[in-house]
C-alpha atoms as a PDB file:
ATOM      1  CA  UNK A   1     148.920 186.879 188.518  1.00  0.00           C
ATOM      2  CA  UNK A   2     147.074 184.250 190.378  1.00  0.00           C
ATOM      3  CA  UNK A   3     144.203 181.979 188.541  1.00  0.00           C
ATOM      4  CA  UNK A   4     140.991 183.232 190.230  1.00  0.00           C
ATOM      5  CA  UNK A   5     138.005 181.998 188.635  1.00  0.00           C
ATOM      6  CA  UNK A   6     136.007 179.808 190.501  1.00  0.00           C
ATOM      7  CA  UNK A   7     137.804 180.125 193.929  1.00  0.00           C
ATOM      8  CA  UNK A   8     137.030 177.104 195.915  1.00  0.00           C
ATOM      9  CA  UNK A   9     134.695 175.503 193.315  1.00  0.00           C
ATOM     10  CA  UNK A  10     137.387 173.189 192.301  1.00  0.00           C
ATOM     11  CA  UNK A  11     137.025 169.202 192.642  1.00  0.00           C
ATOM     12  CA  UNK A  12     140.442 168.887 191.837  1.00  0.00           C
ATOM     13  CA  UNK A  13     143.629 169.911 189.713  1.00  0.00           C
ATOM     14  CA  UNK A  14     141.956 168.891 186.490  1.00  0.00           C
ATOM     15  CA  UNK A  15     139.067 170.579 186.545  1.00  0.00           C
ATOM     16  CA  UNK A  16     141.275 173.698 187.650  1.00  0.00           C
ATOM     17  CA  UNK A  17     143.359 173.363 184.400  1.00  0.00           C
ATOM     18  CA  UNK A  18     140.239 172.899 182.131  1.00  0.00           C
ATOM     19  CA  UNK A  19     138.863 175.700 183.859  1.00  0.00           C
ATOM     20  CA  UNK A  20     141.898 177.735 182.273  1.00  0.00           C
ATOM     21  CA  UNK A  21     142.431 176.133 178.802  1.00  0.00           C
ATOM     22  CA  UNK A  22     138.785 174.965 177.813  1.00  0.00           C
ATOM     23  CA  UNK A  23     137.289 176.539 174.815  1.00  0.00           C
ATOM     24  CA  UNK A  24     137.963 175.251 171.432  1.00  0.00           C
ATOM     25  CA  UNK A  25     140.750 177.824 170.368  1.00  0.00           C
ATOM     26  CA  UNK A  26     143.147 178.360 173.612  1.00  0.00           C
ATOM     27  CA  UNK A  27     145.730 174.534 173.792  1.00  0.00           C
ATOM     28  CA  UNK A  28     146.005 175.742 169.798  1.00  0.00           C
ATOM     29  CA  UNK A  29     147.200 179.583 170.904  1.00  0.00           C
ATOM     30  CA  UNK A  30     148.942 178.270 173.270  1.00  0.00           C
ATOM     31  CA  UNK A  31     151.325 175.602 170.864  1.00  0.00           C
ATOM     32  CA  UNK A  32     151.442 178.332 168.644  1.00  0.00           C
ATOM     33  CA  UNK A  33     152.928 180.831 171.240  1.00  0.00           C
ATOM     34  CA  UNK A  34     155.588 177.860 172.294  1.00  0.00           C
ATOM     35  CA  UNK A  35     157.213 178.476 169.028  1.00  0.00           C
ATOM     36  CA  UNK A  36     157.658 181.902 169.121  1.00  0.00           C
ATOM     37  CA  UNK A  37     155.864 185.034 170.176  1.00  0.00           C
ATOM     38  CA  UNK A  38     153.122 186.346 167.699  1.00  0.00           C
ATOM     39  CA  UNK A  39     151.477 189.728 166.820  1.00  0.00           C
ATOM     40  CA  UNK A  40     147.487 189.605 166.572  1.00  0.00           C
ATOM     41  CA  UNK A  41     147.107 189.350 162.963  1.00  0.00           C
ATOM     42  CA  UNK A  42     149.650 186.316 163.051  1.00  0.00           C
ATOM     43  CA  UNK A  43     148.210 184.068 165.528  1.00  0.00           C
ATOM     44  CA  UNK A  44     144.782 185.202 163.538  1.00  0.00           C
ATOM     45  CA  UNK A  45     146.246 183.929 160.507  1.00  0.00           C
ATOM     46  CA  UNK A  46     147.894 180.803 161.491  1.00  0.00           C
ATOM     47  CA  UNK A  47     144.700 179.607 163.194  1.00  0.00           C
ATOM     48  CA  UNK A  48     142.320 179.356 160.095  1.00  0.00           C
ATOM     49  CA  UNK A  49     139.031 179.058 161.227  1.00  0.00           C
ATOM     50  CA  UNK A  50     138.899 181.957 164.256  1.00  0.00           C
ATOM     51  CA  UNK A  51     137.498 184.963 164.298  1.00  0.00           C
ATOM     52  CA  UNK A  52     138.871 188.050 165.355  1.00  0.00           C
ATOM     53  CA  UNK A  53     136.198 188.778 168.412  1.00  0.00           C
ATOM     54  CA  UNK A  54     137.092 185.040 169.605  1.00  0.00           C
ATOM     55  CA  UNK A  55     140.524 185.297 169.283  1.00  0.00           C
ATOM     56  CA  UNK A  56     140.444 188.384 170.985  1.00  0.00           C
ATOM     57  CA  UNK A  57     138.469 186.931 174.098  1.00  0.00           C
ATOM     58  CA  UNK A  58     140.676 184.144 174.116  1.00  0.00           C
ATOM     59  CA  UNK A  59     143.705 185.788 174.684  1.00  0.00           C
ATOM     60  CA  UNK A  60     142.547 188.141 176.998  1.00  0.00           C
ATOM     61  CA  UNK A  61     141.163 184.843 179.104  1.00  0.00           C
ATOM     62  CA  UNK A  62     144.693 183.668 178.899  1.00  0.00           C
ATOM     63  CA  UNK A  63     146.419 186.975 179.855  1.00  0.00           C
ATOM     64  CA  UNK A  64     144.267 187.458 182.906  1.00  0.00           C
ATOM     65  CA  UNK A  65     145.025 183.818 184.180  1.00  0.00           C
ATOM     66  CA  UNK A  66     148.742 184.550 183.834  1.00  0.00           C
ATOM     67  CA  UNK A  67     149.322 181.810 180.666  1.00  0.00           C
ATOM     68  CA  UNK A  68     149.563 184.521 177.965  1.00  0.00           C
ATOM     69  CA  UNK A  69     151.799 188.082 178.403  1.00  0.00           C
ATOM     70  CA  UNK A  70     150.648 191.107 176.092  1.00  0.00           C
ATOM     71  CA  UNK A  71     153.376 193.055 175.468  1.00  0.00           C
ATOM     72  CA  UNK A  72     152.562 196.804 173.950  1.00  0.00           C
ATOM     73  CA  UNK A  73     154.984 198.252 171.658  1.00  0.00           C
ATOM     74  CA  UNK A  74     155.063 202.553 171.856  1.00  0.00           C
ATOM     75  CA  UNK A  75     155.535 202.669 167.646  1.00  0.00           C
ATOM     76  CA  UNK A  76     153.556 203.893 164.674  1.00  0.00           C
ATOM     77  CA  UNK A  77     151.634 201.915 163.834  1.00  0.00           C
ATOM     78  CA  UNK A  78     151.121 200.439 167.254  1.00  0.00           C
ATOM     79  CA  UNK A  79     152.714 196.725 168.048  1.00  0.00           C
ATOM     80  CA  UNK A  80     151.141 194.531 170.161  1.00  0.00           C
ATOM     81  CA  UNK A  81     153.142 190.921 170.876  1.00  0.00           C
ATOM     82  CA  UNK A  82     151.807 187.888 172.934  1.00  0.00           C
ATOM     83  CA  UNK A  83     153.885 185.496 174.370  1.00  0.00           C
ATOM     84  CA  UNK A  84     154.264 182.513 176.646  1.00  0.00           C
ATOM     85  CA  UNK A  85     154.512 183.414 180.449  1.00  0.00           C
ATOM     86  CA  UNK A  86     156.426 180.946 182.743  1.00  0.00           C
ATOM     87  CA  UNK A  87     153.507 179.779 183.640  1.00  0.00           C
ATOM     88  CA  UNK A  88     152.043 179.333 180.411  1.00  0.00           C
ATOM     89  CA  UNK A  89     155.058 177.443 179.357  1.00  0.00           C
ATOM     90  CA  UNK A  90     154.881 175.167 182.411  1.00  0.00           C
ATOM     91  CA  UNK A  91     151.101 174.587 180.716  1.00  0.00           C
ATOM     92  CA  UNK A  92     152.331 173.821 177.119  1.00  0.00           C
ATOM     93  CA  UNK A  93     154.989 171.333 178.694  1.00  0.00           C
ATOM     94  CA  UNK A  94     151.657 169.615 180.803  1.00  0.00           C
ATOM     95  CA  UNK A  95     150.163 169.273 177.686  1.00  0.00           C
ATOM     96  CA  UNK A  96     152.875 167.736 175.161  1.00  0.00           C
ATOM     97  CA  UNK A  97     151.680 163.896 176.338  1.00  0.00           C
ATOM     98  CA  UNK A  98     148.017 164.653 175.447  1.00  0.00           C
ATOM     99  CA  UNK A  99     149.917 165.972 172.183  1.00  0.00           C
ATOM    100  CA  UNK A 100     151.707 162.817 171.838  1.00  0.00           C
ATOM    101  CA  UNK A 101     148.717 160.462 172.900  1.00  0.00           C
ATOM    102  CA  UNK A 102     146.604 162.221 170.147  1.00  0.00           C
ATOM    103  CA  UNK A 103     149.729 161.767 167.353  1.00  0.00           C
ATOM    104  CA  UNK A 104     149.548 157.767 168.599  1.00  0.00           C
ATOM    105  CA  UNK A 105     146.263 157.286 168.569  1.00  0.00           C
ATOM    106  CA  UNK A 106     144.103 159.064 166.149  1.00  0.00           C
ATOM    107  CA  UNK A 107     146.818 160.219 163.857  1.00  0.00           C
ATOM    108  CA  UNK A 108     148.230 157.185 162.708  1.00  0.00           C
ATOM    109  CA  UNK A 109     146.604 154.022 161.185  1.00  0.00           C
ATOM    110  CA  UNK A 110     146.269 152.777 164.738  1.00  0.00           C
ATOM    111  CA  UNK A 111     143.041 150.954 164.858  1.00  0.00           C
ATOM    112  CA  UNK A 112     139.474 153.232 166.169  1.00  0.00           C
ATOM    113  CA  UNK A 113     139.179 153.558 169.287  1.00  0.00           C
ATOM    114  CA  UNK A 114     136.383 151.262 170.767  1.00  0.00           C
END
């Protein structure tokens, strides 16, 4: 599924990849999904502090831009799963350094940042 949302409006790959994971909830759904695939109510759960319309938005955001697969289950009561596309696994790996740099710098006792 290609990326499509502001053909041709990009200044460069950055702003492209913001484009896809800005918004305050989607890097954390997306290092939750590395892990392991999630239902709905999981991924609600383990990301205190979302609500369900936002979470809802979110992943449908990421699904569209091929990061995030939704895979339907045909049980009772219905399953619904979400996992990590190639692609969106290609993104987590992009964003481990800005993991680490974060770990380094603001979650140590390294000195604030001037």
């Amino acid at each position: 599924m290609a990326i499509g949302r502001r053909p041709g409006a990009y200044v460069c790959g950055i702003d492209a990849a913001m484009d896809v994971i800005g918004g305050k909830w989607k890097v954390l759904i997306l290092w939750a999904l590395h892990e392991r695939p999630y239902r709905f109510g999981e991924l609600r759960r383990g990301l205190p502090g979302v609500t369900e319309k936002v979470l809802a938005a979110q992943l449908r955001e990421l699904e569209a831009d091929g990061i995030v697969h939704r895979e339907e289950y045909d049980e009772v009561p219905p399953r619904v799963e979400y996992s990590l596309t190639p692609r969106g696994e290609s993104l987590n790996e992009a964003l481990g350094p800005l993991g680490e740099w974060g770990r380094k710098h603001l979650l140590t006792d390294a000195p604030a940042l001037q």
